[in-house]
Protein backbone atom coordinates (compact mmCIF):
# COMPACT_ATOMS: atom_id res chain seq x y z
CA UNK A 1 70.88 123.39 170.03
CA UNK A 2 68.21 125.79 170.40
CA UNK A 3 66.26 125.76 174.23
CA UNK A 4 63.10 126.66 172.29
CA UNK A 5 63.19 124.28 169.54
CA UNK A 6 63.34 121.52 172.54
CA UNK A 7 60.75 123.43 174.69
CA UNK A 8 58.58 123.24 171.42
CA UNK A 9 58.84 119.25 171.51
CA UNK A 10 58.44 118.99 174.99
CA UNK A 11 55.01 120.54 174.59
CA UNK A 12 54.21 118.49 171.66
CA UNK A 13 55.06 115.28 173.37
CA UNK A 14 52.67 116.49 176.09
CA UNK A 15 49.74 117.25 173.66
CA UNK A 16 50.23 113.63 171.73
CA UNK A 17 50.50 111.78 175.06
CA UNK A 18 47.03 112.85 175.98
CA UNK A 19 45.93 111.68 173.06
CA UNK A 20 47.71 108.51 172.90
CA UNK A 21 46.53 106.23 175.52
CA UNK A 22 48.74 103.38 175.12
CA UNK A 23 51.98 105.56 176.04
CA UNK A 24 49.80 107.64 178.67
CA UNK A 25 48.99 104.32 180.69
CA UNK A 26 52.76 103.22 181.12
CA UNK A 27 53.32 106.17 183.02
CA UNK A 28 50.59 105.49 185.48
CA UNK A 29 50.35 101.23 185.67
CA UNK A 30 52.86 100.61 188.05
CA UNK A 31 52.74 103.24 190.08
CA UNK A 32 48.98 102.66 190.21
CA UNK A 33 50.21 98.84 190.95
CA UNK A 34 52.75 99.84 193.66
CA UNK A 35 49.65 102.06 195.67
CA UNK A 36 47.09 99.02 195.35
CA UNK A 37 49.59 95.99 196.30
CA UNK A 38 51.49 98.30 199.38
CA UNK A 39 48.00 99.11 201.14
CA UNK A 40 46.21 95.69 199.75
CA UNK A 41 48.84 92.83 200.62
CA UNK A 42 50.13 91.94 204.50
CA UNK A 43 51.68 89.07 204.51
CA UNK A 44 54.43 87.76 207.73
CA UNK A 45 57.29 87.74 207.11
CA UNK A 46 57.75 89.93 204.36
CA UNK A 47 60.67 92.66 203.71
CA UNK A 48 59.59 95.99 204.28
CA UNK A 49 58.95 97.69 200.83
CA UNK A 50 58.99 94.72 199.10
CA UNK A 51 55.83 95.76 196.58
CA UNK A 52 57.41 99.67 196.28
CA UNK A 53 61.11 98.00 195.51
CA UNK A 54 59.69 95.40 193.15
CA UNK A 55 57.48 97.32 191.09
CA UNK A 56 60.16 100.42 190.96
CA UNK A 57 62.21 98.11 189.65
CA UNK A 58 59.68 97.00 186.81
CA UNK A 59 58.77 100.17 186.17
CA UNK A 60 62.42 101.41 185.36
CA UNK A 61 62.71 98.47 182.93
CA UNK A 62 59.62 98.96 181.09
CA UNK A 63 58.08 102.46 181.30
CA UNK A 64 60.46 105.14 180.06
CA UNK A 65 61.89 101.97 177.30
CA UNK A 66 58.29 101.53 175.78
CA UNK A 67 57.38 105.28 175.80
CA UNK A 68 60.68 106.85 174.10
CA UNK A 69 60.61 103.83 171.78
CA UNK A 70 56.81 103.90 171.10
CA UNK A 71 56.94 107.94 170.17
CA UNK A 72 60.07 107.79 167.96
CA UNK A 73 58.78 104.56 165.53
CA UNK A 74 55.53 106.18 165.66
CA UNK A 75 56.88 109.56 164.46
CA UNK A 76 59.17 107.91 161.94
CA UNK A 77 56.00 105.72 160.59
CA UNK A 78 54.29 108.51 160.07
CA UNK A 79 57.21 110.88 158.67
CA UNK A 80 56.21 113.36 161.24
CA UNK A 81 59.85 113.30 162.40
CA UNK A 82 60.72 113.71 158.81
CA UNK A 83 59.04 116.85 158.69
CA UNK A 84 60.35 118.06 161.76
CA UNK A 85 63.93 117.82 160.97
CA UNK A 86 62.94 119.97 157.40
CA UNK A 87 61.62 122.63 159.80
CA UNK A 88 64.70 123.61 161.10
CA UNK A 89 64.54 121.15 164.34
CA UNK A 90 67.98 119.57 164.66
CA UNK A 91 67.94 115.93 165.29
CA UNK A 92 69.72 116.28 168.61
CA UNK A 93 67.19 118.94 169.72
CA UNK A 94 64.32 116.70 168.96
CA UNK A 95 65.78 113.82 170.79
CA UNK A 96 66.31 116.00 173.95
CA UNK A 97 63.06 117.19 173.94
CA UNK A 98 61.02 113.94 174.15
CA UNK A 99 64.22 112.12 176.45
CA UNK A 100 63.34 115.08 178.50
CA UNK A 101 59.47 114.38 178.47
CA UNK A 102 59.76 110.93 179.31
CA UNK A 103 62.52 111.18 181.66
CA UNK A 104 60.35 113.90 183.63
CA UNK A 105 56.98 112.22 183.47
CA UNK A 106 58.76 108.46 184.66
CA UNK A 107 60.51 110.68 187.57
CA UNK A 108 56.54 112.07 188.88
CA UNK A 109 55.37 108.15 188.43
CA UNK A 110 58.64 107.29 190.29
CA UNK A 111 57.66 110.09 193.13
CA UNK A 112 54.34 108.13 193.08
CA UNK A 113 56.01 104.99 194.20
CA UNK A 114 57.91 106.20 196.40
CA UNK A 115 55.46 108.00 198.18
CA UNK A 116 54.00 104.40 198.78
CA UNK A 117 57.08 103.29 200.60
CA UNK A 118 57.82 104.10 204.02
CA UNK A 119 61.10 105.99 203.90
CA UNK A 120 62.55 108.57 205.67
CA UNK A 121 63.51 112.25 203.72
CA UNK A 122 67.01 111.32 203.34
CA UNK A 123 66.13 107.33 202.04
CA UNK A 124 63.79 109.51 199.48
CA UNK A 125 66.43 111.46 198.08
CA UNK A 126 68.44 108.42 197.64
CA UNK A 127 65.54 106.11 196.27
CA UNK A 128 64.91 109.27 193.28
CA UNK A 129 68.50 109.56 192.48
CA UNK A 130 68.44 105.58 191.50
CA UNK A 131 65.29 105.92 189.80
CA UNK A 132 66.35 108.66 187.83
CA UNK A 133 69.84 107.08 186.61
CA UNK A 134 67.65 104.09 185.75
CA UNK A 135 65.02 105.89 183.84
CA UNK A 136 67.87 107.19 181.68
CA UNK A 137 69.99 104.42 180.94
CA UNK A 138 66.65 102.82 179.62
CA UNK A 139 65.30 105.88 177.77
CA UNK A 140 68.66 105.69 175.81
CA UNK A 141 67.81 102.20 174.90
CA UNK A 142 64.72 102.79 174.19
CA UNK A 143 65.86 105.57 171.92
CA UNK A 144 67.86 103.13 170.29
CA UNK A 145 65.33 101.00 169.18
CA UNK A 146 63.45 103.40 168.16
CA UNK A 147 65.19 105.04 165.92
CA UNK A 148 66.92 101.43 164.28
CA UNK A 149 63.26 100.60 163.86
CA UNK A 150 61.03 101.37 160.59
CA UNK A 151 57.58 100.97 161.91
CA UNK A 152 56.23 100.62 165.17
CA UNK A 153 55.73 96.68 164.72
CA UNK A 154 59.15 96.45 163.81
CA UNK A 155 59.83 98.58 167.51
CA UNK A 156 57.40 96.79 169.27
CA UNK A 157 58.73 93.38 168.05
CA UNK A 158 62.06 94.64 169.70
CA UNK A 159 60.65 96.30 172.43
CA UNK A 160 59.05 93.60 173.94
CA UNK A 161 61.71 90.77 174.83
CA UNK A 162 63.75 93.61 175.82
CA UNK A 163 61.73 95.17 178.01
CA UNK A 164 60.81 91.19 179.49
CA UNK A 165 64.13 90.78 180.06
CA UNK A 166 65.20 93.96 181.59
CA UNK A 167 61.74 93.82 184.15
CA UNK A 168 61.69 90.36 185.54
CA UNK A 169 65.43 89.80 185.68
CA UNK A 170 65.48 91.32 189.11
CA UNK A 171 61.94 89.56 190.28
CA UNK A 172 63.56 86.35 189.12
CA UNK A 173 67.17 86.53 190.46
CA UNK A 174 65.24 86.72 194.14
CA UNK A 175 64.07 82.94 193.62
CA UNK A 176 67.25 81.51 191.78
CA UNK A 177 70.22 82.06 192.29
CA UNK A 178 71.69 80.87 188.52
CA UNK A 179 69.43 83.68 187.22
CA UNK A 180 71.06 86.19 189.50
CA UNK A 181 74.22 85.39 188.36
CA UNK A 182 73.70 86.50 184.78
CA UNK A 183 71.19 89.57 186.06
CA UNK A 184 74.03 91.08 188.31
CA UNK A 185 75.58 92.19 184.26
CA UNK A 186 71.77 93.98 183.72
CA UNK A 187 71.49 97.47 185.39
CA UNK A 188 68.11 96.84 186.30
CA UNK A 189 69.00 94.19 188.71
CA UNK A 190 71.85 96.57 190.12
CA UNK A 191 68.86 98.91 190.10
CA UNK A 192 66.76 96.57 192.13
CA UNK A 193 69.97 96.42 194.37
CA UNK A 194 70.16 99.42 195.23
CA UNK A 195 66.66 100.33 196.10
CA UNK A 196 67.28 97.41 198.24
CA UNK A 197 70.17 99.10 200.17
CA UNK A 198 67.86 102.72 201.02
CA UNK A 199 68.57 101.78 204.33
CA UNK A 200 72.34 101.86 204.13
CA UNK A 201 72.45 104.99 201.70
CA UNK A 202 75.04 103.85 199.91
CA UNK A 203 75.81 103.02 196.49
CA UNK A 204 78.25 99.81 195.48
CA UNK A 205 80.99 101.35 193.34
CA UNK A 206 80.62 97.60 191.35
CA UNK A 207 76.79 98.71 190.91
CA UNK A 208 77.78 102.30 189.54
CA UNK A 209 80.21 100.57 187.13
CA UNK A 210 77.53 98.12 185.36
CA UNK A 211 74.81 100.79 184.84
CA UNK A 212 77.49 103.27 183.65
CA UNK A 213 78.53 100.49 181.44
CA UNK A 214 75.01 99.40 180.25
CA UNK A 215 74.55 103.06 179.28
CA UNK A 216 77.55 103.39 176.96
CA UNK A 217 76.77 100.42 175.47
CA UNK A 218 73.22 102.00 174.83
CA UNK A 219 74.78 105.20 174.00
CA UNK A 220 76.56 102.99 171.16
CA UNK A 221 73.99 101.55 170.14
CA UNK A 222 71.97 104.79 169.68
CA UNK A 223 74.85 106.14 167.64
CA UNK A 224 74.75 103.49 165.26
CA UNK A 225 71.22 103.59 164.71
CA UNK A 226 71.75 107.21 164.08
CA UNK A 227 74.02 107.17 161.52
CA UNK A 228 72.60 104.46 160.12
CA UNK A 229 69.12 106.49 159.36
CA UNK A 230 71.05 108.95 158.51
CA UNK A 231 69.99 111.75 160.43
CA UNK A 232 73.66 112.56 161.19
């Protein structure tokens, strides 16, 4: 694996994004959202951070899972990937470089919202080292779908009920309580946990153990996907 060959992607990605509206707008809705709604909406009564948790959550579930899926059934649509690979571009390289890309750009959006919140340095740290585990564990399922996925319908057909589910889990699980007992097995609801808990700075070892779970189950998943296209 070749730092250059990944750097090379990583600029790519950048040039395409610009171009490509629908990926460029999922970094920017929600934390866009989160800005509006914090400043906008006073209501008594209602937990501190409750827009900036919320929407962080939601944009964890959707963001980075649309984007890395979005670019990779694109690219494979249009045999661009193809053609990459026969340039001496590795499939792991080229996988690294856009995870990279969209892991980075959902981390400045992430900043974004939690500028918007009123935390403390410390809380800060703590509230971007839980957005950034949850940006990956859902780029890797994005990256899954993907690359399992022949055209960008066939991704976006995917995409969607996924991302639904993995977004308003959390939202939902605050009103019923039957809901939050199957969410608690979703790391975006541990997600939406933990941002809850910036006051405490602490991290449930229980919560640790379901997103670390969800990702090797992704990981899996991505694997098989792999193979299965045969870019192995």
């Amino acid at each position: 694996m070749t730092m250059s060959n990944i750097w090379a992607i990583l600029k790519k990605q950048l040039k395409d994004t610009l171009k490509n509206k629908t990926i460029l707008i999922q970094f920017i809705m929600f934390p866009t959202l989160t800005l509006i709604m914090n400043n906008a909406i006073k209501i008594n009564g209602m937990p501190e951070n409750f827009f900036v948790t919320l929407f962080a959550t939601m944009y964890v579930g959707m963001a980075p899972l649309t984007a890395m899926t979005a670019i990779i059934a694109e690219e494979k649509e249009k045999n661009t990937l193809r053609v990459l690979l026969l340039s001496n571009v590795k499939p792991y390289e080229y996988f690294s470089g856009v995870g990279i890309y969209v892991w980075v750009s959902c981390l400045i959006g992430a900043a974004v919202i939690c500028a918007a919140g009123n935390y403390e340095r410390n809380e800060s740290i703590f509230f971007m080292l839980v957005m950034a585990i949850g940006i990956l564990a859902s780029l890797m399922i994005g990256a899954a779908i993907g690359t399992w996925s022949r055209t960008q319908m066939a991704a976006t057909s995917i995409t969607v009920p996924v991302m639904m589910i993995l977004s308003f889990l959390p939202m939902l699980s605050i009103f019923n309580t039957s809901i939050a007992k199957i969410a608690k097995f979703f790391y975006s609801e541990q997600i939406h946990l933990m941002l809850n808990q910036i006051n405490n700075l602490k991290i449930e070892f229980h919560s640790f153990c379901i997103v670390f779970l969800n990702m090797i189950v992704a990981a899996v998943l991505f694997h098989i996907a792999y193979r299965k296209c045969g870019l192995a």
